[in-house]
Protein backbone atom coordinates (compact mmCIF):
# COMPACT_ATOMS: atom_id res chain seq x y z
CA UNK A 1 176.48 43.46 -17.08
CA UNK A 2 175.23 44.39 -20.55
CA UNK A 3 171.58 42.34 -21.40
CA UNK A 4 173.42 40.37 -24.32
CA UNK A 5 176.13 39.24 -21.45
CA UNK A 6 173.18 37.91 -19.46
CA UNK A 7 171.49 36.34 -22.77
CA UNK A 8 174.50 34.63 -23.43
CA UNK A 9 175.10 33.11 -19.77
CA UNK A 10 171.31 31.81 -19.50
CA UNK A 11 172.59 29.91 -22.77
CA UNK A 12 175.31 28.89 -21.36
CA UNK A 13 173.56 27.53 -18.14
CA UNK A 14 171.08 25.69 -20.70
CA UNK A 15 173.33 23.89 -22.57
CA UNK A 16 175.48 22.89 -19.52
CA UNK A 17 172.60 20.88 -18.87
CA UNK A 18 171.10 19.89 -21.65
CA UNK A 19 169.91 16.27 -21.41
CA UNK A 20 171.47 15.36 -25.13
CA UNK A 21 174.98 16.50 -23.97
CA UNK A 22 177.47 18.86 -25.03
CA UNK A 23 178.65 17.21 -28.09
CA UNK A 24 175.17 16.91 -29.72
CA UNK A 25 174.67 20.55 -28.99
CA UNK A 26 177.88 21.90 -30.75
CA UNK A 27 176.82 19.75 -33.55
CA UNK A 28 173.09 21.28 -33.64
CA UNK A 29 175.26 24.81 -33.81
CA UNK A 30 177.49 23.71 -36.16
CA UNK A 31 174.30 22.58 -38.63
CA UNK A 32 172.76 25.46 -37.59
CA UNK A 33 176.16 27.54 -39.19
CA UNK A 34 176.21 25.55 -42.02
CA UNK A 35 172.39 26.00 -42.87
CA UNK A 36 173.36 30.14 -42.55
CA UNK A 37 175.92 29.37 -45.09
CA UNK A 38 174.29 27.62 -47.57
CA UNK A 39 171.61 30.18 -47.93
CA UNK A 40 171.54 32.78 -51.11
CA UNK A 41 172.29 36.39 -50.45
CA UNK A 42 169.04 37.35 -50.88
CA UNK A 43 167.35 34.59 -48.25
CA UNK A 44 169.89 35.54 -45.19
CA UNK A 45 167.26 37.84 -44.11
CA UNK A 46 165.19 35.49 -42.93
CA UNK A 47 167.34 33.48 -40.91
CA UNK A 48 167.50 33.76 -37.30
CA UNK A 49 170.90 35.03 -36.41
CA UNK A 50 170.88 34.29 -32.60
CA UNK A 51 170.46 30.24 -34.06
CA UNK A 52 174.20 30.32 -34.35
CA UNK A 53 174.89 30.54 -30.69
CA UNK A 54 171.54 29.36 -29.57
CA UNK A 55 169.97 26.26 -29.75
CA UNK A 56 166.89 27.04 -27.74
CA UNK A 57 163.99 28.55 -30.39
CA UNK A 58 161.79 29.79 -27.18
CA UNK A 59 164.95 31.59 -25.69
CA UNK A 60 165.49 35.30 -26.77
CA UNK A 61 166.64 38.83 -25.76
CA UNK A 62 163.88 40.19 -27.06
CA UNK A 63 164.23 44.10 -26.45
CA UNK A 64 167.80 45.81 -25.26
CA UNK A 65 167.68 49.07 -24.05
CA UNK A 66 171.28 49.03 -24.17
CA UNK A 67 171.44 50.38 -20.54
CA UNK A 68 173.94 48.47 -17.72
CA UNK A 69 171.75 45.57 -15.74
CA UNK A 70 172.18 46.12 -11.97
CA UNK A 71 168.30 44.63 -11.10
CA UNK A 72 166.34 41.86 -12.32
CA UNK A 73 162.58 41.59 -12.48
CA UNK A 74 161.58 37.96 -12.96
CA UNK A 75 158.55 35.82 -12.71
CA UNK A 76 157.04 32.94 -14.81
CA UNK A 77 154.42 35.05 -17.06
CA UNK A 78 155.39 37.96 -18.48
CA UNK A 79 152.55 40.07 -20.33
CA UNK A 80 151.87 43.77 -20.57
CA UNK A 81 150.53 44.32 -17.07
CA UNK A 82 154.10 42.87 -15.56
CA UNK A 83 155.82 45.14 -18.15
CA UNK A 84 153.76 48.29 -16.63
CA UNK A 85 154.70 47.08 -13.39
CA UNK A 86 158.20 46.96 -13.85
CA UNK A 87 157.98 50.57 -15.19
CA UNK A 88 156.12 51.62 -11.86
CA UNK A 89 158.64 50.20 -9.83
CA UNK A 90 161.01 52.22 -11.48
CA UNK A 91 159.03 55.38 -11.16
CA UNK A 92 158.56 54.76 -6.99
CA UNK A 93 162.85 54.62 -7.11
CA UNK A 94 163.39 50.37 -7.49
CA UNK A 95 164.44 51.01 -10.95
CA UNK A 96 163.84 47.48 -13.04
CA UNK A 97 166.76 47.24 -15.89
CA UNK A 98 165.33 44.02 -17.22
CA UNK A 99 162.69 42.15 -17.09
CA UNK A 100 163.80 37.60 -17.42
CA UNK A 101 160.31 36.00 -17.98
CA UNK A 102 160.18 32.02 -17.81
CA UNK A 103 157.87 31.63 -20.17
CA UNK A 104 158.31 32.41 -23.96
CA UNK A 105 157.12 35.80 -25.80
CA UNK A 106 157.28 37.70 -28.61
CA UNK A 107 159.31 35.06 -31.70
CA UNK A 108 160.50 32.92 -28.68
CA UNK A 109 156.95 32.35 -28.31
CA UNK A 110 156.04 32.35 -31.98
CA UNK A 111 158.52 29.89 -32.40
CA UNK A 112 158.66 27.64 -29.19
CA UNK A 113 157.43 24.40 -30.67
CA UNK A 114 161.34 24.17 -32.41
CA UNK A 115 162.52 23.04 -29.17
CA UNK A 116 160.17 19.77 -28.83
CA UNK A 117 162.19 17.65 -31.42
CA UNK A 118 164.90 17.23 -28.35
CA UNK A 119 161.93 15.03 -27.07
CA UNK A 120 162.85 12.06 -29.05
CA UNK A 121 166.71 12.31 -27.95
CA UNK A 122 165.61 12.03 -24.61
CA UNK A 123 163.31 9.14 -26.08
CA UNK A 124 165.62 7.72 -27.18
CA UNK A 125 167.94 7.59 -24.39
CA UNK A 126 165.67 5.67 -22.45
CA UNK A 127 165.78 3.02 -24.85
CA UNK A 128 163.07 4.11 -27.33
CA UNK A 129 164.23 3.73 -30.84
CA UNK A 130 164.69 7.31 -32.73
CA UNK A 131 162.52 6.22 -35.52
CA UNK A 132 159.81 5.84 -33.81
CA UNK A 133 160.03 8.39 -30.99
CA UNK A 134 160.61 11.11 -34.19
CA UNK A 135 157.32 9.37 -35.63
CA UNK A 136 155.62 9.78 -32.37
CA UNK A 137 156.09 13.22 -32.25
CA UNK A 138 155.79 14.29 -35.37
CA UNK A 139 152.08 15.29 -35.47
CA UNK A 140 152.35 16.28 -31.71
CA UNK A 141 154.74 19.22 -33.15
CA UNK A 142 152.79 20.05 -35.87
CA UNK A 143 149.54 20.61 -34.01
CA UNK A 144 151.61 22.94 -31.24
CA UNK A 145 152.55 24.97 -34.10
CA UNK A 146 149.22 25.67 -35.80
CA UNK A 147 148.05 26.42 -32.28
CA UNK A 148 150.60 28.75 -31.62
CA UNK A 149 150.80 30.82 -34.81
CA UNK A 150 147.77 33.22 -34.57
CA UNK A 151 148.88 34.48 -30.85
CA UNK A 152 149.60 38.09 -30.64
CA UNK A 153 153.13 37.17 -29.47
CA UNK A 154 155.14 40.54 -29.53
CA UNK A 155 152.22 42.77 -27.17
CA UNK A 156 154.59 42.61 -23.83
CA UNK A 157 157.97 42.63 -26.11
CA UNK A 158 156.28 46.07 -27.36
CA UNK A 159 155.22 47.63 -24.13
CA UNK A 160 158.95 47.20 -23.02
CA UNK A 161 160.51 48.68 -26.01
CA UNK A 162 158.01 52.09 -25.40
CA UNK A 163 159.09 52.19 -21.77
CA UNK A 164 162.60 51.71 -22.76
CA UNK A 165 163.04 48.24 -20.43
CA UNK A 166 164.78 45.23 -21.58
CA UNK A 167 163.36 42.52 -21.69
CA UNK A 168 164.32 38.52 -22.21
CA UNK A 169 162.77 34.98 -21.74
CA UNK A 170 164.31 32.13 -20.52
CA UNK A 171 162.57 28.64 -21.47
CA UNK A 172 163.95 25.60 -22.28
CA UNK A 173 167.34 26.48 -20.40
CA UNK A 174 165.98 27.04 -17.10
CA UNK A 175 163.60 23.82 -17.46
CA UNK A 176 166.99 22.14 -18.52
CA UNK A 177 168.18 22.61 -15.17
CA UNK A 178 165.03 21.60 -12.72
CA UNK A 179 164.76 18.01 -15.00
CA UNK A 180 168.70 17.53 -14.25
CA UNK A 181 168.41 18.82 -10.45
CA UNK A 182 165.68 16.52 -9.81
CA UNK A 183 166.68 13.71 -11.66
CA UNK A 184 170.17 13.61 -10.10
CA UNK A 185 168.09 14.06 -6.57
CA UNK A 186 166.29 10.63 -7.78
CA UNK A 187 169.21 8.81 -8.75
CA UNK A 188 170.76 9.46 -5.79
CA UNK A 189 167.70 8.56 -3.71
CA UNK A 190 166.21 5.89 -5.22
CA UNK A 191 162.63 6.42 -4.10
CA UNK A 192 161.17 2.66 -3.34
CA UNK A 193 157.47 3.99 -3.72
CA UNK A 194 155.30 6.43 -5.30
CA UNK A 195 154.44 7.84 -1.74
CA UNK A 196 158.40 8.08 -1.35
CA UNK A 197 159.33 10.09 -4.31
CA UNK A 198 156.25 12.48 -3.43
CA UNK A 199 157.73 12.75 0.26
CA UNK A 200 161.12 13.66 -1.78
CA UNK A 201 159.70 16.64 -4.04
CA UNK A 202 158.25 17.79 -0.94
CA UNK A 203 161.76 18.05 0.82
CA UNK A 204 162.64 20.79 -2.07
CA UNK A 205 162.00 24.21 -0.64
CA UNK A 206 159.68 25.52 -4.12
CA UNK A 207 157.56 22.03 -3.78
CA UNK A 208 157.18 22.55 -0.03
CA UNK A 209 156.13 26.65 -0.63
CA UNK A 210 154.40 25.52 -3.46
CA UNK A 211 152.16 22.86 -1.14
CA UNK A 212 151.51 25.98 1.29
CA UNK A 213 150.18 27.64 -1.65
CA UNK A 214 147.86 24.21 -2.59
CA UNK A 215 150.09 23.94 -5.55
CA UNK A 216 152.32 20.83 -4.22
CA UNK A 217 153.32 17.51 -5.78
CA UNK A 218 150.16 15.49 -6.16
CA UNK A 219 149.72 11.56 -7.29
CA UNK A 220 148.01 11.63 -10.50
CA UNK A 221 148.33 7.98 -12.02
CA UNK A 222 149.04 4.87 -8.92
CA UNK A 223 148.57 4.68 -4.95
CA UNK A 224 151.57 6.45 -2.50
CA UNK A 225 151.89 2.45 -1.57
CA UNK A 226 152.82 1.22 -4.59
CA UNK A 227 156.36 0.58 -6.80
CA UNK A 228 158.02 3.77 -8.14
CA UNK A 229 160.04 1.27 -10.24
CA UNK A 230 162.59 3.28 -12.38
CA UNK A 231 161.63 7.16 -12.07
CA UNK A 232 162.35 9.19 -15.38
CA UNK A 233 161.54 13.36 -15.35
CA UNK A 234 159.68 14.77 -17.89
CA UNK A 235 160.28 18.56 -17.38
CA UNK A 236 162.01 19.86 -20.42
CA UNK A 237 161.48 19.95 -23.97
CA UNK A 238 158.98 23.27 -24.46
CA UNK A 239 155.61 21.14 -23.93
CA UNK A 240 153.88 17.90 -23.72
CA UNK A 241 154.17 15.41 -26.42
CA UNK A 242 152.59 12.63 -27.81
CA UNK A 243 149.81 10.54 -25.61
CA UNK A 244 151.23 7.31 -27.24
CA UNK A 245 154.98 7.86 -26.08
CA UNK A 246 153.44 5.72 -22.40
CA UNK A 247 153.11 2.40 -24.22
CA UNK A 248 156.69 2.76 -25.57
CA UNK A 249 157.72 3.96 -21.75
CA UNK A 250 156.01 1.15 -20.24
CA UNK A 251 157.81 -0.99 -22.83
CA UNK A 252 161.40 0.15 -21.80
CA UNK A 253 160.82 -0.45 -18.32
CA UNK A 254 159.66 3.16 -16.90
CA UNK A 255 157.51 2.89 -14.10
CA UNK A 256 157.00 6.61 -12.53
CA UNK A 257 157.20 9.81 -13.85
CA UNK A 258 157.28 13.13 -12.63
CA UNK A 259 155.88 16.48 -14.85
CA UNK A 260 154.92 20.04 -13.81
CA UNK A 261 151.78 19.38 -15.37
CA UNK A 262 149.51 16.64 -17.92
CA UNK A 263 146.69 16.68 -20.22
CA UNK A 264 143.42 14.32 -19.68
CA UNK A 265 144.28 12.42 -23.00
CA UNK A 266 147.46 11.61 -21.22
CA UNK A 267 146.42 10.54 -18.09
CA UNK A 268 144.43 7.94 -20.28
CA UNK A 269 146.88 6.61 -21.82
CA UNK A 270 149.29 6.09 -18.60
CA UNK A 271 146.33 4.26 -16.32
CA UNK A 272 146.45 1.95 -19.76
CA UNK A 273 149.83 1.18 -19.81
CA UNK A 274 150.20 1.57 -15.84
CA UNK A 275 152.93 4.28 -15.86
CA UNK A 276 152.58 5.81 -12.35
CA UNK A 277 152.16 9.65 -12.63
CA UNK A 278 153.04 12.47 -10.44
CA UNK A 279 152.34 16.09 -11.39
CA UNK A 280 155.03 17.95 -9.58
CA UNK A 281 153.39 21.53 -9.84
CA UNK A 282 153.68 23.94 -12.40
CA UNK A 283 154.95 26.93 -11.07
CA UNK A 284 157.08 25.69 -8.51
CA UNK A 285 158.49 23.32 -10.83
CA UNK A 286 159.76 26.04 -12.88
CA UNK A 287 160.77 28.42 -10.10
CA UNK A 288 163.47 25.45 -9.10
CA UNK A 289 164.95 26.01 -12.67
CA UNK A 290 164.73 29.42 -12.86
CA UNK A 291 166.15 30.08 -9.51
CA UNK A 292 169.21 27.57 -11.05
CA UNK A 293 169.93 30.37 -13.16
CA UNK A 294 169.10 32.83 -11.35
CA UNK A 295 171.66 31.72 -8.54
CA UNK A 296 174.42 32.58 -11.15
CA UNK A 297 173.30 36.20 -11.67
CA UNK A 298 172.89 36.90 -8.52
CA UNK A 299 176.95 35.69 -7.96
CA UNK A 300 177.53 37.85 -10.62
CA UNK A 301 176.22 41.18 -8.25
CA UNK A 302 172.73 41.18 -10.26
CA UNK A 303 170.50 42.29 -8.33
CA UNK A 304 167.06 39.59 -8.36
CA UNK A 305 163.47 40.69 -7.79
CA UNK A 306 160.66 37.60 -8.19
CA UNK A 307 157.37 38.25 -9.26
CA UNK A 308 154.65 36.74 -11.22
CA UNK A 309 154.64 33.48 -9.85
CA UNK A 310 158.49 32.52 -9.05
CA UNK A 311 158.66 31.13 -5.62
CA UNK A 312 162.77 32.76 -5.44
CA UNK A 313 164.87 30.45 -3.44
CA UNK A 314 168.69 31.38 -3.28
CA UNK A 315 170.85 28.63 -2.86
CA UNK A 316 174.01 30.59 -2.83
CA UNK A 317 175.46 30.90 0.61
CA UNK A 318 174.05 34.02 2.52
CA UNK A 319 171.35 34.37 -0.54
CA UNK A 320 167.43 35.03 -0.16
CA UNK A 321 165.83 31.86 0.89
CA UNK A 322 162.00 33.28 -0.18
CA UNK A 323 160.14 35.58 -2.12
């Protein structure tokens, strides 16, 4: 497989499950044509020409050495000291052809805070009215993006071009798929208390590696003894939004839910409007959506080496069941 072949599956894989749902995502590419269009000559430059096939801002191919991919080096942080690695690898005879990161780099990471608007769909679909999750959010984005915009984004993207490795990230599409694997697994289910749905994570192979590495699902917000009530997943949608989003939840009838991580301010807020809140893990939590995608490369004869923090679990039949 070619890089931009890959590129375009982990797409693929993102918007198969994409929370909004197919139809809203051809519509965001269709908008996203017609904005190309509507642009002077002389201001095409500018746009981002991947935006026509990609709705995911923190997603990119971000170097392509143009060589065949026949092994994959992937783990959760990518920097310059991972990209060095990769090239050492090589030299000792496990040539790396790519490098996958989870988390975003270079303009992905420049430009990651595009993705939080799908927030207040999923808002929305839990009954929150799109006028005011959109209002809720609104500063929440803004302040991600001033914090964002001095970071020297493209150091790793660099050290790959000079060593001639290619190199991609993989956000939103990969945490796409652990919020729909583990909400299906709660639907299914149905968790009667907090101390239930805790016992559940912990039945997933990356939570249960992840507790062995004192990294596990953890209570946050409520007692193991008390009501789940309805369980929602906040995994996907680049990072954590607004702190005023749990009055609205608790308003709509949420009673758990489960993220990979949450801010002080947050936790605040949810003990005041008695959301119950489990913190699922971090890494592990994105390890079960990488390894989603990763499960399809593999099928595909690719070749998958974890690193940097990816507990690898293969849940293709005969696959690698640990890193």
């Amino acid at each position: 497989m070619k890089a931009m072949d890959i590129y375009k599956y982990i797409i693929e894989m993102g918007i198969k499950a994409d929370p909004r749902g197919r139809k809203e995502m051809a519509r965001i590419l269709k908008e996203n044509k017609k904005k190309y269009e509507d642009l002077k000559d002389d201001e095409k430059w500018e746009f981002d020409m991947d935006a026509l096939f990609n709705p995911y801002e923190d997603s990119r191919l971000l170097f392509d050495s143009g060589k065949d991919i026949k092994r994959i080096l992937t783990g959760i942080d990518v920097d310059t000291g991972e990209v060095v690695l990769a090239d050492r690898l090589t030299e000792k005879g496990k040539r790396i052809d790519l490098i996958l990161a989870h988390h975003p780099s270079g303009r992905a990471g420049a430009g990651f805070w595009g993705v939080m608007h799908m927030q207040a769909d999923i808002l929305n679909q839990l009954g929150i009215p799109i006028n005011v999750a959109e209002g809720m959010l609104a500063d929440r984005i803004s302040e991600v993006s001033r914090a964002v915009a001095p970071g020297n984004h493209n150091k790793a993207v660099d050290s790959a071009g000079h060593l001639g490795i290619s190199f991609m990230c993989c956000h939103t599409p990969a945490d796409n798929n652990v919020d729909l694997f583990l909400q299906n697994l709660m639907d299914r289910k149905r968790p009667r208390t907090i101390g239930d749905v805790v016992k559940l994570l912990k039945e997933v192979p990356e939570y249960r590696e992840a507790v062995k590495l004192k990294a596990g699902p953890r209570i946050i917000v409520g007692s193991k003894d008390g009501r789940a009530g309805k369980v929602v997943l906040d995994m996907t949608g680049g990072t954590s939004g607004a702190k005023e989003v749990y009055e609205k939840l608790a308003e709509v009838g949420v009673g758990t839910i489960i993220m990979m991580h949450i801010r002080e301010d947050h936790i605040t807020e949810a003990k005041k409007h008695h959301i119950n809140v489990i913190v699922a893990g971090h890494m592990a939590s994105d390890s079960i959506g990488m390894n989603h995608v990763l499960d399809g490369l593999e099928k595909k004869g690719i070749e998958i080496v974890p690193f940097a923090g990816l507990i690898r679990v293969s849940r293709n039949k005969g696959g690698k069941k640990k890193r």
